[in-house]
C-alpha atoms as a PDB file:
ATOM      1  CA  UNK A   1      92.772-114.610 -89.287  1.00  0.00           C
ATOM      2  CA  UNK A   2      92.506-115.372 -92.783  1.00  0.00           C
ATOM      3  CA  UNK A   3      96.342-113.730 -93.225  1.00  0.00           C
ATOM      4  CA  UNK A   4      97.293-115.760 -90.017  1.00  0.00           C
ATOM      5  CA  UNK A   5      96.458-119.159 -91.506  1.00  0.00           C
ATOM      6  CA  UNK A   6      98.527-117.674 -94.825  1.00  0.00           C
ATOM      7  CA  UNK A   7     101.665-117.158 -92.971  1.00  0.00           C
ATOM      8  CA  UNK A   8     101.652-120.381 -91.147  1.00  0.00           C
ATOM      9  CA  UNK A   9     101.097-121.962 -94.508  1.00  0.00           C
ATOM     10  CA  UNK A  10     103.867-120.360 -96.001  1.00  0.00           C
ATOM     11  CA  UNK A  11     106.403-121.144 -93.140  1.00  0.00           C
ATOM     12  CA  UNK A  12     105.140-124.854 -92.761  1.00  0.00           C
ATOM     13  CA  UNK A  13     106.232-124.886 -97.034  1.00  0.00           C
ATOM     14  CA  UNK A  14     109.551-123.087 -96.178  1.00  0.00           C
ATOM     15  CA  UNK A  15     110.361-125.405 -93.621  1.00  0.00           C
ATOM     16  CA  UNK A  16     109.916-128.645 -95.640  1.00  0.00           C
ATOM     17  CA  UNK A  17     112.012-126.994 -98.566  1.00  0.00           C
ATOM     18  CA  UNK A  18     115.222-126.812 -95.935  1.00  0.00           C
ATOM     19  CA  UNK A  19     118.238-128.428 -97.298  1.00  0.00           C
ATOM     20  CA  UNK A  20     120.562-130.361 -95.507  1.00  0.00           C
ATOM     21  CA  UNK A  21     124.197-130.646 -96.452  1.00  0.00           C
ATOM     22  CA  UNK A  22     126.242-133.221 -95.127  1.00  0.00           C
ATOM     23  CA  UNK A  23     130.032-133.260 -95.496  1.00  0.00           C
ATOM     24  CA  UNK A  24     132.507-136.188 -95.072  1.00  0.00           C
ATOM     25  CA  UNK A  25     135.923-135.905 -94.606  1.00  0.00           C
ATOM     26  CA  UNK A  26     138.922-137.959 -95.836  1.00  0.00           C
ATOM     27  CA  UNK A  27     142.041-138.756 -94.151  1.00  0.00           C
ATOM     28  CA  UNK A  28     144.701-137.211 -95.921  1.00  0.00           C
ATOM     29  CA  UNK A  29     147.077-139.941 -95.533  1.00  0.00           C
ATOM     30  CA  UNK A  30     147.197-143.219 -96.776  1.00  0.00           C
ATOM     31  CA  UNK A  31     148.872-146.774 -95.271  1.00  0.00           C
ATOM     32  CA  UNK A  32     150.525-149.528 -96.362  1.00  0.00           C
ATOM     33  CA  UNK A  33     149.201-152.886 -93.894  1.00  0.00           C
ATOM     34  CA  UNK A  34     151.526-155.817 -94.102  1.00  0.00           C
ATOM     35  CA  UNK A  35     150.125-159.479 -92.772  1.00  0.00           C
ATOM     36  CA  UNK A  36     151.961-162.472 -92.107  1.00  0.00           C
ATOM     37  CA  UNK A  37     155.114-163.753 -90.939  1.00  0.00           C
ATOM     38  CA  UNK A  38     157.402-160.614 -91.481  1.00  0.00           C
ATOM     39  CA  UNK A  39     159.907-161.772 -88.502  1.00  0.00           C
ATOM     40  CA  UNK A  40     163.545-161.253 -89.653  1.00  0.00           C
ATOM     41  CA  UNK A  41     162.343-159.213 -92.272  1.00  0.00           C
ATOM     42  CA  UNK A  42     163.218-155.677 -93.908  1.00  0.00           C
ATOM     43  CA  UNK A  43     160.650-153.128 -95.600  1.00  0.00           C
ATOM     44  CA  UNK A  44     162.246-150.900 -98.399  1.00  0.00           C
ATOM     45  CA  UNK A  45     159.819-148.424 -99.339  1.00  0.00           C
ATOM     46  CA  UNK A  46     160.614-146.265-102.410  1.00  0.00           C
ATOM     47  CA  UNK A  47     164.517-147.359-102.457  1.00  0.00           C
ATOM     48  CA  UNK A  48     164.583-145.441 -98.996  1.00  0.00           C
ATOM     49  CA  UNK A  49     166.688-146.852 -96.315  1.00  0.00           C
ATOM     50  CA  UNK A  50     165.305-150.544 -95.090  1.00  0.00           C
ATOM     51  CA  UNK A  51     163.000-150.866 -92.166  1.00  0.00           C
ATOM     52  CA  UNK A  52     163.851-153.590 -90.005  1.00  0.00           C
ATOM     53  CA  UNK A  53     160.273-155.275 -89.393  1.00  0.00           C
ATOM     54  CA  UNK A  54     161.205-156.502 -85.977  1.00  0.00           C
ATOM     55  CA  UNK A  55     161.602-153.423 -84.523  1.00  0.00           C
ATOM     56  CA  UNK A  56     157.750-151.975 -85.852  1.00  0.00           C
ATOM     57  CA  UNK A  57     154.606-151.726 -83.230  1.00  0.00           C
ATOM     58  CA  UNK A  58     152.833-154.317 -84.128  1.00  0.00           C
ATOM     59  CA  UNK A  59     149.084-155.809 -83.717  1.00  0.00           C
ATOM     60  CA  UNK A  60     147.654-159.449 -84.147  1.00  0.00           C
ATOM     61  CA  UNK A  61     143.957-159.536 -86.159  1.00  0.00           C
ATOM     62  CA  UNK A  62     142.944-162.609 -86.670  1.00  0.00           C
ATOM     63  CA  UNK A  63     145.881-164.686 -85.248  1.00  0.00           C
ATOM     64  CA  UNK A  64     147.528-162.252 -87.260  1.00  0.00           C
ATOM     65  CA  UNK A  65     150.813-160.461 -86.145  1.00  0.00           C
ATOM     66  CA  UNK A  66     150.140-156.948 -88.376  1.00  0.00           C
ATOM     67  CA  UNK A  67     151.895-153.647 -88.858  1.00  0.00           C
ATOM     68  CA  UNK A  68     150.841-150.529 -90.415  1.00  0.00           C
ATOM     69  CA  UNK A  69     152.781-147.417 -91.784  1.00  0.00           C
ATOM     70  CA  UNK A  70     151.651-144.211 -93.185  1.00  0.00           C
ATOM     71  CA  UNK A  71     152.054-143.053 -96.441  1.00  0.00           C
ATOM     72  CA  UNK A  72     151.816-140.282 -98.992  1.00  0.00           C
ATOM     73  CA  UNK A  73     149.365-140.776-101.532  1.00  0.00           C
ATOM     74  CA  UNK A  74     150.307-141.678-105.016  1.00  0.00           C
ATOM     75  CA  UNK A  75     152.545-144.852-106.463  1.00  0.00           C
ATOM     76  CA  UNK A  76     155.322-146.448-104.310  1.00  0.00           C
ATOM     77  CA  UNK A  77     157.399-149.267-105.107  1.00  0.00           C
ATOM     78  CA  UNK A  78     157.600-152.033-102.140  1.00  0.00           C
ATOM     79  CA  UNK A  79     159.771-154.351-101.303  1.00  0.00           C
ATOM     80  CA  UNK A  80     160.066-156.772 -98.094  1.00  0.00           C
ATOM     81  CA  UNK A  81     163.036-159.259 -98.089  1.00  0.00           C
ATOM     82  CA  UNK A  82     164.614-161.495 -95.171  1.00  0.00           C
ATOM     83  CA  UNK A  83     168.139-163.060 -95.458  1.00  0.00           C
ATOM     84  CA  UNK A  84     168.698-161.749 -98.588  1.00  0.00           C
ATOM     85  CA  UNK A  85     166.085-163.455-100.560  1.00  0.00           C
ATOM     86  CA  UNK A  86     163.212-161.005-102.168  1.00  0.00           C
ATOM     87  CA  UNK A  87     159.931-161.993-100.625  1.00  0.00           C
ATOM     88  CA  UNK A  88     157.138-159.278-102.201  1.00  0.00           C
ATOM     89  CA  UNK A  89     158.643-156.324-104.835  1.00  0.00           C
ATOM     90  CA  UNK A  90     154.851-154.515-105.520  1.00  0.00           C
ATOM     91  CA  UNK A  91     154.351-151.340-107.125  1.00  0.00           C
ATOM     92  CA  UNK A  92     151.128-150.034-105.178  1.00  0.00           C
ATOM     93  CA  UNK A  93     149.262-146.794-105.816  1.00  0.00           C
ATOM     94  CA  UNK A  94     147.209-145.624-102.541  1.00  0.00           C
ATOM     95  CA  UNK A  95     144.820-142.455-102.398  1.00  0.00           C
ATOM     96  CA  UNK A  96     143.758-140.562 -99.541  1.00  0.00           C
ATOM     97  CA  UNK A  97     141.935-142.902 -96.504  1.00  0.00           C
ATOM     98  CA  UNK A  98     142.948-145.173 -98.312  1.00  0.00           C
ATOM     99  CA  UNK A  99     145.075-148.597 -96.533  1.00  0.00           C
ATOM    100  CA  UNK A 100     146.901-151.124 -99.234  1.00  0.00           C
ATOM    101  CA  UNK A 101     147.701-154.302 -97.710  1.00  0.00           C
ATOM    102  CA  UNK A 102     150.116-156.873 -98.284  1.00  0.00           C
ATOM    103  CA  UNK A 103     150.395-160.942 -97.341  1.00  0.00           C
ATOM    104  CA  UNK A 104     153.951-161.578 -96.345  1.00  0.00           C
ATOM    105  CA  UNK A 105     154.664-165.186 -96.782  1.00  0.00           C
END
């Protein structure tokens, strides 16, 4: 009995000394959310060819029209213009899970 009692003892101790490991993981992408009035507007991204904002999937949030693009993590240079006249020209830096947004006026 007296070895009984031991063992139970000794698993009831083991049991409480368990470790749990939780693990989260990141999105491996990164986006770029503009807000605003972007109608008749272009997105240049990097000096890559211009995205014409009209044509984007958009969202409203908050009486908000909204788009969203995905990105590769690091620095980008962004640039959103309409009839010719530069509206934003940032120089961002997103990281994984990360979303960077921008007001468009």
């Amino acid at each position: 009995m007296k070895y009984l009692v031991t063992a139970l003892f000794a698993l009831l101790l083991s049991a409480c000394s368990s470790q749990f490991q939780t693990v989260t993981q990141v999105d491996d992408i990164a986006h770029l959310q503009l807000a605003g009035n972007f109608s008749g507007a272009t997105l240049t991204i990097n000096e890559q060819a211009p995205i014409n904002l009209d044509t984007v999937a958009t969202f409203t949030f908050k009486d908000e029209k909204v788009a969203k693009f995905q990105l590769a993590t690091g620095s980008h240079n962004v640039k959103v213009e309409r009839a010719g006249k530069l509206l934003v020209n940032r120089k961002i830096y997103v990281s994984n899970g990360n979303t960077f947004e921008l007001r468009v006026p």
